[in-house]
C-alpha atoms as a PDB file:
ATOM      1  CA  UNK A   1      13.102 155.142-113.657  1.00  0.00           C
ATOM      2  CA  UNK A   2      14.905 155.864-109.926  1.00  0.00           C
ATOM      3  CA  UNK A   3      12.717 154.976-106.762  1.00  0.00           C
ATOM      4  CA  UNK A   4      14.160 157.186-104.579  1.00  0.00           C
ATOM      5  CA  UNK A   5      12.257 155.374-101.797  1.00  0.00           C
ATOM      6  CA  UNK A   6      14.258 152.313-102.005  1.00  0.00           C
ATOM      7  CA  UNK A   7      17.498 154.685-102.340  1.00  0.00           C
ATOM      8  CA  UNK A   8      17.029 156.349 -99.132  1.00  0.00           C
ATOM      9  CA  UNK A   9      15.402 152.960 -97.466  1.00  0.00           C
ATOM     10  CA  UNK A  10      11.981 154.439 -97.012  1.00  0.00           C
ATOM     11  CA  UNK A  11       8.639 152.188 -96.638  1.00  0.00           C
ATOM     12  CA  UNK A  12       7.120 154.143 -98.739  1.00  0.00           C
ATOM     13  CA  UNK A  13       5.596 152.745-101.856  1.00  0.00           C
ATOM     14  CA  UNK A  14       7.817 151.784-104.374  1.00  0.00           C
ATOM     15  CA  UNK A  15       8.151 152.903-107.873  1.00  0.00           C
ATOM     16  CA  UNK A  16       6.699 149.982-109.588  1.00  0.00           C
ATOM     17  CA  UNK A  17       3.648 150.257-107.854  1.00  0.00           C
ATOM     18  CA  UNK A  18       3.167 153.823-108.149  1.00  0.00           C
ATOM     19  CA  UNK A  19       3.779 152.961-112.258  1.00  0.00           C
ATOM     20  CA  UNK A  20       1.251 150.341-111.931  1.00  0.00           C
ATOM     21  CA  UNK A  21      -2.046 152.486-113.502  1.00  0.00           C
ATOM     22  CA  UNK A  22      -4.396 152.691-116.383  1.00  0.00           C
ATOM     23  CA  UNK A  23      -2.118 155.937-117.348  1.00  0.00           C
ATOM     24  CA  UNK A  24       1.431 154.374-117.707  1.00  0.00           C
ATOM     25  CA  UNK A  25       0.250 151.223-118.707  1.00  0.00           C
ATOM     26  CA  UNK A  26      -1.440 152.858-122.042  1.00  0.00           C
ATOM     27  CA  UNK A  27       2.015 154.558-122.757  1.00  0.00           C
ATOM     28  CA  UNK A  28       3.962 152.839-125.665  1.00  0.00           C
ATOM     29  CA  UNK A  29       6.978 152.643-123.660  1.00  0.00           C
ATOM     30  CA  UNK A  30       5.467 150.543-120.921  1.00  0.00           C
ATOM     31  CA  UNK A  31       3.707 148.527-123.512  1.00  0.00           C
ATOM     32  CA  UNK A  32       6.841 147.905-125.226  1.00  0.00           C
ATOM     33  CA  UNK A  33       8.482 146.864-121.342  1.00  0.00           C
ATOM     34  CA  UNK A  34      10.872 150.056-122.655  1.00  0.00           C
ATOM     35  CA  UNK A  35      10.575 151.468-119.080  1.00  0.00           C
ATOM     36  CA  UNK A  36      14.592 151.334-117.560  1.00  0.00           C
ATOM     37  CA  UNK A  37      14.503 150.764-113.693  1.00  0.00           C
ATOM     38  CA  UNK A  38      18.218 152.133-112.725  1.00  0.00           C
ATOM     39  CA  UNK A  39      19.878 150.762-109.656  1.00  0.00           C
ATOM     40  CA  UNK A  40      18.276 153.744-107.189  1.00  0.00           C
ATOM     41  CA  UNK A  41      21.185 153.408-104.548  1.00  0.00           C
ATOM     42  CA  UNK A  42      23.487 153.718-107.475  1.00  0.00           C
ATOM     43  CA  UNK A  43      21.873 157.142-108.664  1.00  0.00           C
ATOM     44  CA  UNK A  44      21.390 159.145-105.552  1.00  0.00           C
ATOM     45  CA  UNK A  45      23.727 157.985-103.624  1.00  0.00           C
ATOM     46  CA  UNK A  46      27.098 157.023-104.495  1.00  0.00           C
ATOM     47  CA  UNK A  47      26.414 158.963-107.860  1.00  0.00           C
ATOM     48  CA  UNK A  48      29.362 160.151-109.504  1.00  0.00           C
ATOM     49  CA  UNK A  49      31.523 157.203-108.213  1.00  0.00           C
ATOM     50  CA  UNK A  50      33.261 155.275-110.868  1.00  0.00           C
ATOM     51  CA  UNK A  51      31.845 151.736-109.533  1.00  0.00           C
ATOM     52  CA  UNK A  52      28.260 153.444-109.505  1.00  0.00           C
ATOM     53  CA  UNK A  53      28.264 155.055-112.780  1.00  0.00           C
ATOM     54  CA  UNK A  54      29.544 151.501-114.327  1.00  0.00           C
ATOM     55  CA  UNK A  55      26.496 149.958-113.316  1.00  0.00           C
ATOM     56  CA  UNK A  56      24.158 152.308-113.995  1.00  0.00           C
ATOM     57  CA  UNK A  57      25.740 152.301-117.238  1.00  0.00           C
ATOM     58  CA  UNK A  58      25.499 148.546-117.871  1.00  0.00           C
ATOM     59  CA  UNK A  59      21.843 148.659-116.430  1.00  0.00           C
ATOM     60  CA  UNK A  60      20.971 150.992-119.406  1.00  0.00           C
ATOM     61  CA  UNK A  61      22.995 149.046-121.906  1.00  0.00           C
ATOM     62  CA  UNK A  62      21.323 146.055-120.980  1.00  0.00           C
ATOM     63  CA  UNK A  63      18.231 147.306-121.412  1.00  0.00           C
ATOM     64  CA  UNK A  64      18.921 148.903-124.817  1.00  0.00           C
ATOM     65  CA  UNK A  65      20.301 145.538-125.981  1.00  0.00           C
ATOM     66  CA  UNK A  66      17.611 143.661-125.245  1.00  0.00           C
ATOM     67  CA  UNK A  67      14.475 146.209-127.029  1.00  0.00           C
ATOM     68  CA  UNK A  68      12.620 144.333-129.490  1.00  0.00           C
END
């Protein structure tokens, strides 16, 4: 998951929250906290950098490494 509203600095509402209904929360992947939030800034905009792809990279390995 990106929130491209906290990429760009917006007030908008945030990805979390907009995640946070009856729909997503029935999905196995959210049940299983198997939902990857990526460093926005990171994916739109510095993507492509070395830096940036490293810890996007690392977010998702992370995440992998710690699935039940």
């Amino acid at each position: 998951m990106v929130d491209r509203a906290a990429a760009l600095g917006a007030g908008e509402q945030n990805a979390r929250a907009t995640l946070d209904n009856e729909l997503v929360a029935g999905t196995t992947a959210w049940r299983k906290h198997q939902v990857i939030f990526l460093p926005a800034a990171d994916v739109y905009i510095a993507a492509g950098g070395v830096q940036a792809t490293m810890r996007v990279l690392d977010t998702v390995t992370r995440a992998f490494s710690a699935a039940k």
